[in-house]
Protein backbone atom coordinates (compact mmCIF):
# COMPACT_ATOMS: atom_id res chain seq x y z
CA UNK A 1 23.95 -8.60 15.27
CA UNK A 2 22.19 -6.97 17.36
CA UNK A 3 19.22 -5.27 15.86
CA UNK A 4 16.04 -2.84 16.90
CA UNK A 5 12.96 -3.12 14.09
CA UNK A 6 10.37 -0.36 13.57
CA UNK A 7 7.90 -0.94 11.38
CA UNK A 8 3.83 -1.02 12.14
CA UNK A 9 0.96 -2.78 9.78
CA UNK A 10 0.55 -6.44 8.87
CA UNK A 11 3.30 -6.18 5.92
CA UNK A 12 6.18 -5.38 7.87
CA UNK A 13 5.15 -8.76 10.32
CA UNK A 14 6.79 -11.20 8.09
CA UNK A 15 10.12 -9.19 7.70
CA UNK A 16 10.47 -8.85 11.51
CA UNK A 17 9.08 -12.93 12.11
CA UNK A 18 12.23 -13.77 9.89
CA UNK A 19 14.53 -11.73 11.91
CA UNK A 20 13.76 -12.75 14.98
CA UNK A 21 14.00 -16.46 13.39
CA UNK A 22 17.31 -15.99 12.36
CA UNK A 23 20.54 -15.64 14.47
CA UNK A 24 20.09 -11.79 14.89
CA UNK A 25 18.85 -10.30 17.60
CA UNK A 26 16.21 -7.96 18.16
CA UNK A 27 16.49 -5.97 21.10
CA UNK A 28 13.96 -3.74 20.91
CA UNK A 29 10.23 -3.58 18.74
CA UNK A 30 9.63 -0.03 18.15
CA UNK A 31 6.03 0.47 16.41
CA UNK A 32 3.42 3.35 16.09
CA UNK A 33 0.80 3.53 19.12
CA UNK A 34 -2.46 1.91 19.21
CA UNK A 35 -5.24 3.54 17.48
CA UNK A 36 -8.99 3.51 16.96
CA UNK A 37 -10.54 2.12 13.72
CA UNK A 38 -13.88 1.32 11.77
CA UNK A 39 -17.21 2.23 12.57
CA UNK A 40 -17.40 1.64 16.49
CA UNK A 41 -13.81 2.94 17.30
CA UNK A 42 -12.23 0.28 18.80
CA UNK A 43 -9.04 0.34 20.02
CA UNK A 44 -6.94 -1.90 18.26
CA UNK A 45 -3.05 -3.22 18.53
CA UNK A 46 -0.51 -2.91 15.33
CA UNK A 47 0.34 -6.59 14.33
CA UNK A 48 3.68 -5.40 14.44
CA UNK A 49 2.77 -4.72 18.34
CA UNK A 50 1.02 -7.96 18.55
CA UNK A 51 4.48 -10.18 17.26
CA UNK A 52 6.57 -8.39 19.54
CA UNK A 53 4.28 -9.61 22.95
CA UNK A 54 3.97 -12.66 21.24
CA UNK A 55 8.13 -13.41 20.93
CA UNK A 56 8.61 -11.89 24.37
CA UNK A 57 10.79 -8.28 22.27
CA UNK A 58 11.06 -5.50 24.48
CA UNK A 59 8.33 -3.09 22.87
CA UNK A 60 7.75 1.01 22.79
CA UNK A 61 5.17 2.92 21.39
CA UNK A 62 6.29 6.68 21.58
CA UNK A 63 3.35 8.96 20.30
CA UNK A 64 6.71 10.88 18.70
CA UNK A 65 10.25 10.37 18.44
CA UNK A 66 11.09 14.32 19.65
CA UNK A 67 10.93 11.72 23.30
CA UNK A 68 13.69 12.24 25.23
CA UNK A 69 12.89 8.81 27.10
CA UNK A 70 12.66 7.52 23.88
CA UNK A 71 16.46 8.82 22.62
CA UNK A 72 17.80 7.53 26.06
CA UNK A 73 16.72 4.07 25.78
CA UNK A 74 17.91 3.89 22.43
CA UNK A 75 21.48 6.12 23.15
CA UNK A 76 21.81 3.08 25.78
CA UNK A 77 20.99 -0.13 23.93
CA UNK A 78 23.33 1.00 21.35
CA UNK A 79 22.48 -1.40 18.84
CA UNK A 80 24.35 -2.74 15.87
CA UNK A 81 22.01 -1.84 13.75
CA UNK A 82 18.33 -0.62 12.93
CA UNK A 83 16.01 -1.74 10.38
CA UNK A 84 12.71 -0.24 9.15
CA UNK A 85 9.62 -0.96 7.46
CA UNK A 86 6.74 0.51 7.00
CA UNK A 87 6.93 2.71 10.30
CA UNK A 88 5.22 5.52 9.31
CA UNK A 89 6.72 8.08 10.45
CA UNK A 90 10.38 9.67 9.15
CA UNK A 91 12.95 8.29 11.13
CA UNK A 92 15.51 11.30 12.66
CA UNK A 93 19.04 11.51 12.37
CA UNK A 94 20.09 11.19 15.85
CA UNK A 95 18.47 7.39 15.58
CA UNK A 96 19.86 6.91 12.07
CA UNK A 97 23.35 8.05 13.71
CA UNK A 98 23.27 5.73 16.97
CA UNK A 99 23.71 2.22 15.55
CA UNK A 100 27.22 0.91 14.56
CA UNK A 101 25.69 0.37 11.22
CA UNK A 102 23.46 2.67 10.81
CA UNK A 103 19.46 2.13 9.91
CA UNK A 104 18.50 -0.35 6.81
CA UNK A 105 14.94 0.44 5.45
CA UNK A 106 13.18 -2.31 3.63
CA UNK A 107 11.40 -0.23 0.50
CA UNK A 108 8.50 -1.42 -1.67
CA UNK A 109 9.48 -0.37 -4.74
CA UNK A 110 13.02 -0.73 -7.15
CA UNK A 111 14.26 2.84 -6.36
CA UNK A 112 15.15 5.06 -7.16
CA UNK A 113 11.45 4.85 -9.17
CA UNK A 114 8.61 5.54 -6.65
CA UNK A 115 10.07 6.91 -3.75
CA UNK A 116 7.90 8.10 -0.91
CA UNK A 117 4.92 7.17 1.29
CA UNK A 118 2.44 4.57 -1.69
CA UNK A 119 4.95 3.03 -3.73
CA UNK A 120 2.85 -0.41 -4.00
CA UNK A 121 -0.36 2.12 -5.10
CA UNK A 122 1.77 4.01 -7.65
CA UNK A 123 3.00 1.50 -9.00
CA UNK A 124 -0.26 -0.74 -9.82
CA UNK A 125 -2.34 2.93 -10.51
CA UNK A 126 0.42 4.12 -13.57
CA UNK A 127 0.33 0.66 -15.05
CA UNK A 128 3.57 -0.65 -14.08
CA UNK A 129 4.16 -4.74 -15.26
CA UNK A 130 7.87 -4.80 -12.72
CA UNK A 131 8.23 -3.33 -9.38
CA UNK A 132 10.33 -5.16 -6.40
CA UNK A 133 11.85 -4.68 -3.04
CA UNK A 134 14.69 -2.57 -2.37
CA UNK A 135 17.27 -2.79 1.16
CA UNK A 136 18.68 1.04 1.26
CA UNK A 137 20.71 2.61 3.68
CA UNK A 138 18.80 5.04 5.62
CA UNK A 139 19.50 8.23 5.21
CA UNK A 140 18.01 12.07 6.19
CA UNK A 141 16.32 12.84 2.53
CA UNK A 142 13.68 10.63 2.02
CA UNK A 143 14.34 6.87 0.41
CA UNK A 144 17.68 8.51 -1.23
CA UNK A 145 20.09 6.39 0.90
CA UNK A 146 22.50 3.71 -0.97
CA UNK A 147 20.87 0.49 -2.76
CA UNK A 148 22.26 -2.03 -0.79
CA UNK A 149 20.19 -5.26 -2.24
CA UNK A 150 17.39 -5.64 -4.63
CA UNK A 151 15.06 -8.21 -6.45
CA UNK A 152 12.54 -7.40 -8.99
CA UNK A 153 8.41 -8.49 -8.64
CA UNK A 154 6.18 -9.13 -11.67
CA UNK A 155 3.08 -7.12 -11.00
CA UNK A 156 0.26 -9.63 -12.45
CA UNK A 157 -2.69 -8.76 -14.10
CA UNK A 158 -5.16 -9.13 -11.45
CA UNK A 159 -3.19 -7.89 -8.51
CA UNK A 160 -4.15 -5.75 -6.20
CA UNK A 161 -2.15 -3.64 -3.54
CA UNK A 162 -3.11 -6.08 -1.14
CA UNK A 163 -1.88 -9.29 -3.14
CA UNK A 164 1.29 -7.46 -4.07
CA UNK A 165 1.99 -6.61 -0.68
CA UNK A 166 2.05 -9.96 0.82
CA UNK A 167 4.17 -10.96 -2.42
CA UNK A 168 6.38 -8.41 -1.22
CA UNK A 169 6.94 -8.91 2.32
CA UNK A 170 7.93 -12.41 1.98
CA UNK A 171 10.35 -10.88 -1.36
CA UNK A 172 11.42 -8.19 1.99
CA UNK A 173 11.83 -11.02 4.37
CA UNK A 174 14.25 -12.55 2.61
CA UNK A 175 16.04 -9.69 1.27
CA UNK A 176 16.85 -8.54 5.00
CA UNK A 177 18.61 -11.73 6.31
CA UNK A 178 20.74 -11.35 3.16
CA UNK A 179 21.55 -7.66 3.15
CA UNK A 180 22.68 -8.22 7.44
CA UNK A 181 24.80 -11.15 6.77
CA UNK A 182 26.55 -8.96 4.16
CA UNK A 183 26.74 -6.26 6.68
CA UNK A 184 28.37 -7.62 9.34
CA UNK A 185 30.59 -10.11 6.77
CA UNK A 186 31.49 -6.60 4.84
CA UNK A 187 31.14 -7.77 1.84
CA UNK A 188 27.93 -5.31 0.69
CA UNK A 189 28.37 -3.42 -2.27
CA UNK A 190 26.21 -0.02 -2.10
CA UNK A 191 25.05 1.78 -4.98
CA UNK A 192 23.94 5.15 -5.50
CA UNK A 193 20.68 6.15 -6.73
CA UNK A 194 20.36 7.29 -10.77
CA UNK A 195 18.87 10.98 -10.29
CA UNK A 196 17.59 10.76 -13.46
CA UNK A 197 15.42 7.99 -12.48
CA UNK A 198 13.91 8.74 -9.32
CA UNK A 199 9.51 9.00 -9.36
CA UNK A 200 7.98 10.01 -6.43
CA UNK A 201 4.87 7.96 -4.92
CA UNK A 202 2.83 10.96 -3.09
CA UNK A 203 0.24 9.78 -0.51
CA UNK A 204 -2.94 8.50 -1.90
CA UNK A 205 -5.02 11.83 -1.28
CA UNK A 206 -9.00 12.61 -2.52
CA UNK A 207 -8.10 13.13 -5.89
CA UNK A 208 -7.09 10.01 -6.40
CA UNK A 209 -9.98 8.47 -5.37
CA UNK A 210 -12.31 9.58 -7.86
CA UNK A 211 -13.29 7.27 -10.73
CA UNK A 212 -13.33 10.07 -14.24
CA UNK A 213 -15.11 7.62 -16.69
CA UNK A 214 -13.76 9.52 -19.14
CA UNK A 215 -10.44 7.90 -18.73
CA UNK A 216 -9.23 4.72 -20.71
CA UNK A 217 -10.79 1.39 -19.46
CA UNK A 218 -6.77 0.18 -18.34
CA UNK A 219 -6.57 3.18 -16.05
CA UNK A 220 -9.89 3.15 -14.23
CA UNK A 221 -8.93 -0.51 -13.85
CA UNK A 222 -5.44 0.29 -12.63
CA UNK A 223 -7.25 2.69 -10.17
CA UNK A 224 -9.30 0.55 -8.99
CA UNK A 225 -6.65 -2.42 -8.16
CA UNK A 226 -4.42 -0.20 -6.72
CA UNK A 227 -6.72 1.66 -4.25
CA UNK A 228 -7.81 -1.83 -3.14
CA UNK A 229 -7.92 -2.89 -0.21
CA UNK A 230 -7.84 0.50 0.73
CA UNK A 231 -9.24 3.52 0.46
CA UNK A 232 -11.36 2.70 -2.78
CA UNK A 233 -11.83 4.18 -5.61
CA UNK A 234 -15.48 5.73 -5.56
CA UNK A 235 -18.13 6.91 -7.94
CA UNK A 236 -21.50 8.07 -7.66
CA UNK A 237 -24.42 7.23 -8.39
CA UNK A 238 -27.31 10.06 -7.75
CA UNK A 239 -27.21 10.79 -4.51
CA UNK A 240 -25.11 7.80 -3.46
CA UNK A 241 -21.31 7.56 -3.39
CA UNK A 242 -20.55 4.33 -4.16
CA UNK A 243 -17.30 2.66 -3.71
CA UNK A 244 -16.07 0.50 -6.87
CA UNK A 245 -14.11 -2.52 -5.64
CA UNK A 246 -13.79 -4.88 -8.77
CA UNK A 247 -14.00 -4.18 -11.98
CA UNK A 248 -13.41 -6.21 -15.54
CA UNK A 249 -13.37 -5.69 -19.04
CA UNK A 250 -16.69 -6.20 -21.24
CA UNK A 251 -16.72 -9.07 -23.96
CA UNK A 252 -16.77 -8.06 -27.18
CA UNK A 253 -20.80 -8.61 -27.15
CA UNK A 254 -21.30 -5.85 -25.18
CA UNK A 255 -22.58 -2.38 -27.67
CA UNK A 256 -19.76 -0.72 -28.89
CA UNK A 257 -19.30 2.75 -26.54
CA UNK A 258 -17.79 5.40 -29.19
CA UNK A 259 -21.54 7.47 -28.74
CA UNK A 260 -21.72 7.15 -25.17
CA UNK A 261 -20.94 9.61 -22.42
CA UNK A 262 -18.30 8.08 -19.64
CA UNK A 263 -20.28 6.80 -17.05
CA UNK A 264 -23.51 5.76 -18.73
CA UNK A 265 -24.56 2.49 -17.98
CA UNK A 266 -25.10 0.92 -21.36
CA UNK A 267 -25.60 -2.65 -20.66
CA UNK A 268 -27.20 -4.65 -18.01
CA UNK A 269 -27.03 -8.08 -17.57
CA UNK A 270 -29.03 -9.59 -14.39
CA UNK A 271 -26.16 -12.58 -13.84
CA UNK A 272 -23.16 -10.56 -14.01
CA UNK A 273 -23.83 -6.41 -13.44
CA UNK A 274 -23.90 -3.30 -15.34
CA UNK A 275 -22.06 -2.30 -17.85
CA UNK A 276 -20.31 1.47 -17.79
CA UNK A 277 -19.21 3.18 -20.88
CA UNK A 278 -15.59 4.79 -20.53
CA UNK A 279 -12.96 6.77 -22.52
CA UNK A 280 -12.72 3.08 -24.39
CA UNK A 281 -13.92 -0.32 -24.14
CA UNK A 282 -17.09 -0.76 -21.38
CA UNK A 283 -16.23 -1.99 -17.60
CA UNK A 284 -18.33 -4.46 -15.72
CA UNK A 285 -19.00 -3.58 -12.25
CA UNK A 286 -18.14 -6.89 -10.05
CA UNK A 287 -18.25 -6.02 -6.78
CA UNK A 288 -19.15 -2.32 -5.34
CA UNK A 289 -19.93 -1.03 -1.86
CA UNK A 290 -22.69 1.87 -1.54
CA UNK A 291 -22.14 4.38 1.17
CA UNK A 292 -22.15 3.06 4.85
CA UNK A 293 -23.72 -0.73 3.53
CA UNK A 294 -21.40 -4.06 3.03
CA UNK A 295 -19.98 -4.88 -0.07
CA UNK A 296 -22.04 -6.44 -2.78
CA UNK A 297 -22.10 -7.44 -6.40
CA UNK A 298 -22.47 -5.68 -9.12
CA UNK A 299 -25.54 -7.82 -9.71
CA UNK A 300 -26.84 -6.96 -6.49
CA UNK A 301 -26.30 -3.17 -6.97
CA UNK A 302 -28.14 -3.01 -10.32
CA UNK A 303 -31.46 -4.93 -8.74
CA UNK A 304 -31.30 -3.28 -5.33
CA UNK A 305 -30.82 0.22 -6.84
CA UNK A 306 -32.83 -0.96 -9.83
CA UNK A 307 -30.49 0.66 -12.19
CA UNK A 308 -31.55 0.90 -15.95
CA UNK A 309 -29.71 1.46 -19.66
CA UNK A 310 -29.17 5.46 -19.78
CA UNK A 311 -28.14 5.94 -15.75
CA UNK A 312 -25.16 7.63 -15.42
CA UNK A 313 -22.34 6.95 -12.53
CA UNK A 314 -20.28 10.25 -11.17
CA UNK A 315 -22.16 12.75 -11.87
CA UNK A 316 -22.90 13.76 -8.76
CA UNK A 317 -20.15 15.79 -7.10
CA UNK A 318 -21.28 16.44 -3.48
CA UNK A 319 -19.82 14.63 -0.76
CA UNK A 320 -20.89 10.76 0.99
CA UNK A 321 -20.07 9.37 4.25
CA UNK A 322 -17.64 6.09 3.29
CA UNK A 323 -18.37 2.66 4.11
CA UNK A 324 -15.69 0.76 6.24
């Protein structure tokens, strides 16, 4: 068939690679434009962007797609079909309406749980053990479109939304070639979404950022893996905000919390960190990031900030500058 792809970061790369790799053709590469990022603004290319010039796909960028260029080019190719991931942006239903087959969208998540814009965050952050990938139809409400193909991911212990990412575009990858052979072969079988199952997965906004103490050991942790690689989860300490990028659970040696206020450091050990009380069991911090410096351990932060039994983290309310 023959196919346009829009889709933008690093995860969607391996979904379009294996399209292009199979006997489908993509016609056209439609990603988001180029942007500036960290400290010194730079310029940079989506990798999405960066496959496309590498395989020699036809490529736009359109700042929005109200572009009438834009819906010419695409009323004229008049592809087979579309598929998405990870765009960014909602997709319109003039597009959605100009390929034979319509639009596929490749969704991080086993909808109809965690629909919406940080299904991958939502998921780690609220403790879930299963998530997945799910091929939908597109349609105009958001991620409500048919289930056309699914397969479930365990979400390990230690994962973070980076790891589980890359577990899931390959899982996406696969899923795609699948879900168009059945397509074109017409032997899918779509499935409507269970209302009484959907969850939504808001956008990761400042609230969710900030580490409360007083919350059970599991969740900080969940927090913390799930905001990682990005944003971060932050804390403070005094005047400092200070990013928290690893975390673990305390031995059993470590004092017994039940007295002490969330966010107290009540251990310190010079190999391994500090030790914070929380709503439960005591966290080690393994690897933190202090506003505007590089990351470092949690070792590094309690000598260089020469913290002490008794400090407290997040008590400070005012805002920091971020590091990168």
């Amino acid at each position: 068939m023959r196919a346009f792809f829009m889709g933008t970061p690093q995860l969607a790369v391996p979904v379009l690679k294996r399209i292009v790799d199979s006997e489908h053709e993509v016609v056209l590469v439609v990603s988001q434009p180029d942007k500036r990022s960290g400290r010194r603004q730079k310029i940079g290319a989506p990798p999405i962007k960066l496959l496309a010039l590498e395989e020699g796909i036809p490529l736009v960028q359109p700042v929005t797609l109200k572009d009438d260029r834009f819906r010419i080019q695409m009323e004229e190719l008049q592809p087979d079909i579309g598929v998405v991931f990870a765009y960014g942006k909602i997709i319109p239903q003039w597009l959605i309406d100009i390929p034979k087959y319509g639009v596929i969208n490749v969704h991080a998540s086993l909808l109809p749980r965690w629909r919406g814009a940080a299904p991958i965050q939502r998921a780690i952050m609220e403790g879930d053990t299963v998530t997945g990938v799910t091929i939908m139809q597109l349609v105009r409400e958001l991620d409500a479109g048919d289930i056309l193909l699914q397969q479930e991911i365990e979400i390990e212990p230690q994962d973070t939304a980076e790891t589980l990412a890359l577990r899931m575009s390959t899982v996406g990858a696969n899923l795609i070639i699948k879900a168009l052979a059945r397509i074109e072969s017409g032997t899918i079988q779509p499935t409507k979404q269970n209302p009484a199952e959907i969850t939504y997965a808001g956008k990761i906004d400042d609230e969710d950022l900030e580490i409360s103490w007083a919350k059970p050991a599991e969740a900080i942790f969940n927090q913390i893996r799930g905001l990682n690689p990005k944003p971060g989860a932050h804390t403070h300490f005094d005047d400092t905000l200070l990013k928290v990028w690893w975390a673990a659970k305390a031995p059993q040696v470590i004092p017994d919390t039940a007295q002490a206020e969330p966010g107290t450091i009540i251990h310190i050990d010079k190999h391994t960190g500090p030790y914070v009380a929380t709503g439960t069991e005591p966290l080690l911090l393994v690897e933190v990031q202090p506003a505007n410096k590089k990351k470092i351990s949690g070792a590094e932060f309690m000598r260089g900030y020469r913290l002490k039994v008794g400090d407290r983290l997040g008590t400070v309310v005012r805002s920091q500058g971020l590091g990168d």
